[in-house]
Every structure is written in structure tokens, then in C-alpha cells.
C-alpha atoms as a PDB file:
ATOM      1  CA  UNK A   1     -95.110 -14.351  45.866  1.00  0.00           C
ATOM      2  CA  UNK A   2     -95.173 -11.562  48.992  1.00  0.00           C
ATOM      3  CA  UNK A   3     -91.948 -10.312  49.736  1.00  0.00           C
ATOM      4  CA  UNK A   4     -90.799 -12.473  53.492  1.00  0.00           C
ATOM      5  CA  UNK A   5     -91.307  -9.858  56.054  1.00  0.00           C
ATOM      6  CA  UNK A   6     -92.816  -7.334  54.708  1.00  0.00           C
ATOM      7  CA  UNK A   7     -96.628  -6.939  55.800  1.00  0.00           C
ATOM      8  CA  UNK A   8     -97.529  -4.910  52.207  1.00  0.00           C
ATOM      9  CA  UNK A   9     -97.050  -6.845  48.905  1.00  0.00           C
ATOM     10  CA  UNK A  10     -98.360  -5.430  45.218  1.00  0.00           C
ATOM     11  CA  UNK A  11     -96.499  -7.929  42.555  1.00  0.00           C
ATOM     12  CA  UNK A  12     -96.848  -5.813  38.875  1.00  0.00           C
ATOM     13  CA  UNK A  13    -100.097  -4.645  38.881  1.00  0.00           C
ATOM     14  CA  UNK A  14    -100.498  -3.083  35.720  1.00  0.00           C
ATOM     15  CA  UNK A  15    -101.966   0.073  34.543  1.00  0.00           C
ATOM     16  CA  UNK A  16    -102.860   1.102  30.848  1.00  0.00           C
ATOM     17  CA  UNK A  17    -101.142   4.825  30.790  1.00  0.00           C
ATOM     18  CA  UNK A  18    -102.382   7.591  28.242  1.00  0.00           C
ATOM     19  CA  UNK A  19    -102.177  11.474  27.350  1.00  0.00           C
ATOM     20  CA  UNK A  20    -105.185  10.811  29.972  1.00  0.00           C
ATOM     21  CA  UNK A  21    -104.069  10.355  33.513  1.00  0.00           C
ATOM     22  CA  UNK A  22    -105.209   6.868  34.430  1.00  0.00           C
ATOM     23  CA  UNK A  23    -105.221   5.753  38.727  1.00  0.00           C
ATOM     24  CA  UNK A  24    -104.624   2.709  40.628  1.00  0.00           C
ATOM     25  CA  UNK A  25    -105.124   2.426  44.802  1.00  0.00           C
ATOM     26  CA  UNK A  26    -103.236   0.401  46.610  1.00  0.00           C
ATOM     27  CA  UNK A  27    -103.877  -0.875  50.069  1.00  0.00           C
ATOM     28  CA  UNK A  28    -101.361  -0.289  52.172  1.00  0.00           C
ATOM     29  CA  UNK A  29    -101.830   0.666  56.048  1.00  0.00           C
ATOM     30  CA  UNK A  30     -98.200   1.142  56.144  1.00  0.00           C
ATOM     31  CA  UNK A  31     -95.750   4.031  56.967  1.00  0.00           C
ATOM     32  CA  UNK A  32     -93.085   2.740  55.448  1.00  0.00           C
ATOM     33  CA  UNK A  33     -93.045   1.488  51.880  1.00  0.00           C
ATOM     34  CA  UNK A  34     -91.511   1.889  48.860  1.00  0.00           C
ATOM     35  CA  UNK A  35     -92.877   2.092  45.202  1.00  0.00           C
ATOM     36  CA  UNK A  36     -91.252   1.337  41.717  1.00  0.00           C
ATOM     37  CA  UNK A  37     -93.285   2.162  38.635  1.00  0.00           C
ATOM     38  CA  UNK A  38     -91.969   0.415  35.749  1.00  0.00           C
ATOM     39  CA  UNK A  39     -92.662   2.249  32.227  1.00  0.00           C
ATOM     40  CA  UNK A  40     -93.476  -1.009  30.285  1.00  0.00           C
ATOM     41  CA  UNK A  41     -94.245   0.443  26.927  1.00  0.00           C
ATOM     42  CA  UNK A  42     -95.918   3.118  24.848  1.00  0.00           C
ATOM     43  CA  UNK A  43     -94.459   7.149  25.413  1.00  0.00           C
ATOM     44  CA  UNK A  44     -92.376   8.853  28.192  1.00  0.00           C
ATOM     45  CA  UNK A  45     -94.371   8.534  31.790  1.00  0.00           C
ATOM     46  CA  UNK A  46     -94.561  12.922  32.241  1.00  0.00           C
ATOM     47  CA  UNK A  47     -96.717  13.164  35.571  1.00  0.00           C
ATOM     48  CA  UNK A  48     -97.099  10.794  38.567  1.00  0.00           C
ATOM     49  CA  UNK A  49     -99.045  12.249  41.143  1.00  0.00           C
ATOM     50  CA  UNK A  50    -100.269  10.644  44.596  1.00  0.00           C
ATOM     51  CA  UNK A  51    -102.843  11.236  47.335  1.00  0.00           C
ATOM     52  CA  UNK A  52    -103.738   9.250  50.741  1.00  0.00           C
ATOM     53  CA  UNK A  53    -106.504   8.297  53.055  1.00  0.00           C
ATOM     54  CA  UNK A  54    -106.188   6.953  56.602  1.00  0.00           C
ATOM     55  CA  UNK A  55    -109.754   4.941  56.294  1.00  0.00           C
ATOM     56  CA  UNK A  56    -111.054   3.005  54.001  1.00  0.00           C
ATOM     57  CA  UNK A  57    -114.200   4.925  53.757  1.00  0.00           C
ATOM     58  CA  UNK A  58    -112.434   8.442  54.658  1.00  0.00           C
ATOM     59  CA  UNK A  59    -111.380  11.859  52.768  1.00  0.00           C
ATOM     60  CA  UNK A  60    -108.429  12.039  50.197  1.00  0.00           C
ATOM     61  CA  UNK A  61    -105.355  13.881  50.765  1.00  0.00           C
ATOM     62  CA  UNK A  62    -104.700  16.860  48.329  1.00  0.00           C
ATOM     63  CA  UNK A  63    -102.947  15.450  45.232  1.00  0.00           C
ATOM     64  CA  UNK A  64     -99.343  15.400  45.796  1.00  0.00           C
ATOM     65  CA  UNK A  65     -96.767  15.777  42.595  1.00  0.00           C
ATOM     66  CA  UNK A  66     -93.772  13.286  42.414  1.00  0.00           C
ATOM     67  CA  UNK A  67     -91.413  16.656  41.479  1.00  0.00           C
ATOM     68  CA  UNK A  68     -87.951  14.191  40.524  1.00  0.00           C
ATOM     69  CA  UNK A  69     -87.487  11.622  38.308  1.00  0.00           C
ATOM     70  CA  UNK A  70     -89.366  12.640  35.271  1.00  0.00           C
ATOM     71  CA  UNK A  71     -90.201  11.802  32.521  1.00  0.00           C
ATOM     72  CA  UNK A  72     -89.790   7.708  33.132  1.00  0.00           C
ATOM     73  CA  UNK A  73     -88.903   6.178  29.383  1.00  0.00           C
ATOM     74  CA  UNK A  74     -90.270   2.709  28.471  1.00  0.00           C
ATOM     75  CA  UNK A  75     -88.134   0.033  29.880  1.00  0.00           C
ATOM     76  CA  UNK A  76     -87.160   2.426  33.064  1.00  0.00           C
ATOM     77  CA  UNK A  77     -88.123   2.954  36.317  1.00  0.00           C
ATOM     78  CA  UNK A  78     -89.214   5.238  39.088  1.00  0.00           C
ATOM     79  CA  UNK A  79     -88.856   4.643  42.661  1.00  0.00           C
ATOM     80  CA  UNK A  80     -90.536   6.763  45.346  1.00  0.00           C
ATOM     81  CA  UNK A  81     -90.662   5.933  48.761  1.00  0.00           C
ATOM     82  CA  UNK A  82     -92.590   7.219  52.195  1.00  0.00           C
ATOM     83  CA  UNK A  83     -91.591   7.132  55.592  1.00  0.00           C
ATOM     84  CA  UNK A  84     -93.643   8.334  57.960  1.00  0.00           C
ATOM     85  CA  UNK A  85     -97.397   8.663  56.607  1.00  0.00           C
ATOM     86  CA  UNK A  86     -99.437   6.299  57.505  1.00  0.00           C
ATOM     87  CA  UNK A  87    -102.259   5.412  55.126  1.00  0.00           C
ATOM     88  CA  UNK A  88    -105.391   2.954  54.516  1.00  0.00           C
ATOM     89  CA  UNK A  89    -104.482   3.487  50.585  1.00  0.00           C
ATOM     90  CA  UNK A  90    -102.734   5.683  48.061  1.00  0.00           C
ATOM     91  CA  UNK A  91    -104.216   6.209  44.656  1.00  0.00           C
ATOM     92  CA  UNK A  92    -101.527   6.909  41.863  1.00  0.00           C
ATOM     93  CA  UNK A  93    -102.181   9.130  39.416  1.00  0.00           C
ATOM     94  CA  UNK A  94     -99.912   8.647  35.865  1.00  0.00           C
ATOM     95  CA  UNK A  95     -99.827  10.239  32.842  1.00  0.00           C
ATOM     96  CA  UNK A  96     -98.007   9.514  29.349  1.00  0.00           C
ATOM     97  CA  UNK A  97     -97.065  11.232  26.313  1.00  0.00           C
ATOM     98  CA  UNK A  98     -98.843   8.288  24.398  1.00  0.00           C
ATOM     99  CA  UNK A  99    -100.367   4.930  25.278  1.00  0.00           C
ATOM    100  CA  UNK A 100     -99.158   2.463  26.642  1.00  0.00           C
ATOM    101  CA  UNK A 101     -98.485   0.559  29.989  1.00  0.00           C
ATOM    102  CA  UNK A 102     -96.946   0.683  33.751  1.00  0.00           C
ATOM    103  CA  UNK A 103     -96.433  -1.684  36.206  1.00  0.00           C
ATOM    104  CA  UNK A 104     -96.850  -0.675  40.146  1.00  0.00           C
ATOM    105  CA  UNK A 105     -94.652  -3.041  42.400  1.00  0.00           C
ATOM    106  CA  UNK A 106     -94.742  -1.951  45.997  1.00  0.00           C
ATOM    107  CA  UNK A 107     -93.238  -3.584  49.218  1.00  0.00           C
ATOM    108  CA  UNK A 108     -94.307  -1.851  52.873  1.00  0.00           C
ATOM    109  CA  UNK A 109     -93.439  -2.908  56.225  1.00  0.00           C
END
């Protein structure tokens, strides 16, 4: 169920996590949102790394490194929120120490 009044929504999408970085894009076209990744199971989350684009078809942003927080144990969580970039979408980057699995919950507004 969306979150009432907020215009961006992403309910627990999951994402199989390795020594491999794995991605996910979310749609946002939102400045302001805020993102938990939930370490599920499997080894430590060590890197989480994020870049934008303002159209759907446009250029991505450098890669950006989420420098805080780190390493994310199974069961815990991250948060990491934005402000004041506006974006189409923003592709996470994650990677583990070992398999396993993340969930991405995001609310924007």
C-alpha cells in the first residue's frame, strides 16, 4: 500500500546481493525522498553506491559512494536520504561480503 501523501512509493523491492555488486532503479521524479535498505540475509552489505538521471532516456550521474553507515549486518538497516536533486531515477548499486538479499523501501514527496 503507497504511503498517504507521498507522490513516490517502492514497498520491499528486493535485490539478491553478492561479492558482485548487483543494481536496482527506482523511479522517482522527486527531490525529496528517503531510502532504507534493509540487509535481509546472507554477509555484511560493504558498498552502496548511487547515481541519477533527470530523463528517462538521459545520461547517468557519476557514481556517488554512500561514505556512512557501513557495513549494514543482516537484520539492519541503512537509511539515506536526498533533498534537493531532482531525478527521473536512481540506480543503487550494493555489494556484500557473501550472498544473500536486500530490500529497497523508499517514500518521496
Amino acid at each position: 500500500m503507497p504511503v498517504p501523501g507521498f507522490g513516490a512509493s517502492v514497498e520491499g523491492d528486493t535485490v539478491t546481493t553478492s561479492s558482485s555488486p548487483a543494481t536496482s532503479t527506482i523511479t522517482t521524479n522527486y527531490a525529496l525522498w528517503l531510502l532504507v535498505v534493509k540487509n535481509v540475509s546472507g554477509g555484511d552489505l560493504t558498498t552502496v553506491r548511487l547515481r541519477h538521471r533527470t530523463h528517462s532516456n538521459g545520461p547517468w550521474s557519476p557514481w556517488e559512494s554512500v561514505a556512512s553507515g557501513l557495513p549494514v549486518a543482516a537484520g539492519a538497516t541503512l537509511s539515506i536520504g536526498e533533498t534537493s536533486r531532482r531525478a527521473q531515477a536512481w540506480e543503487v548499486e550494493l555489494t556484500a561480503a557473501s550472498a544473500g538479499s536486500v530490500e529497497l523501501w523508499l517514500a518521496g514527496v
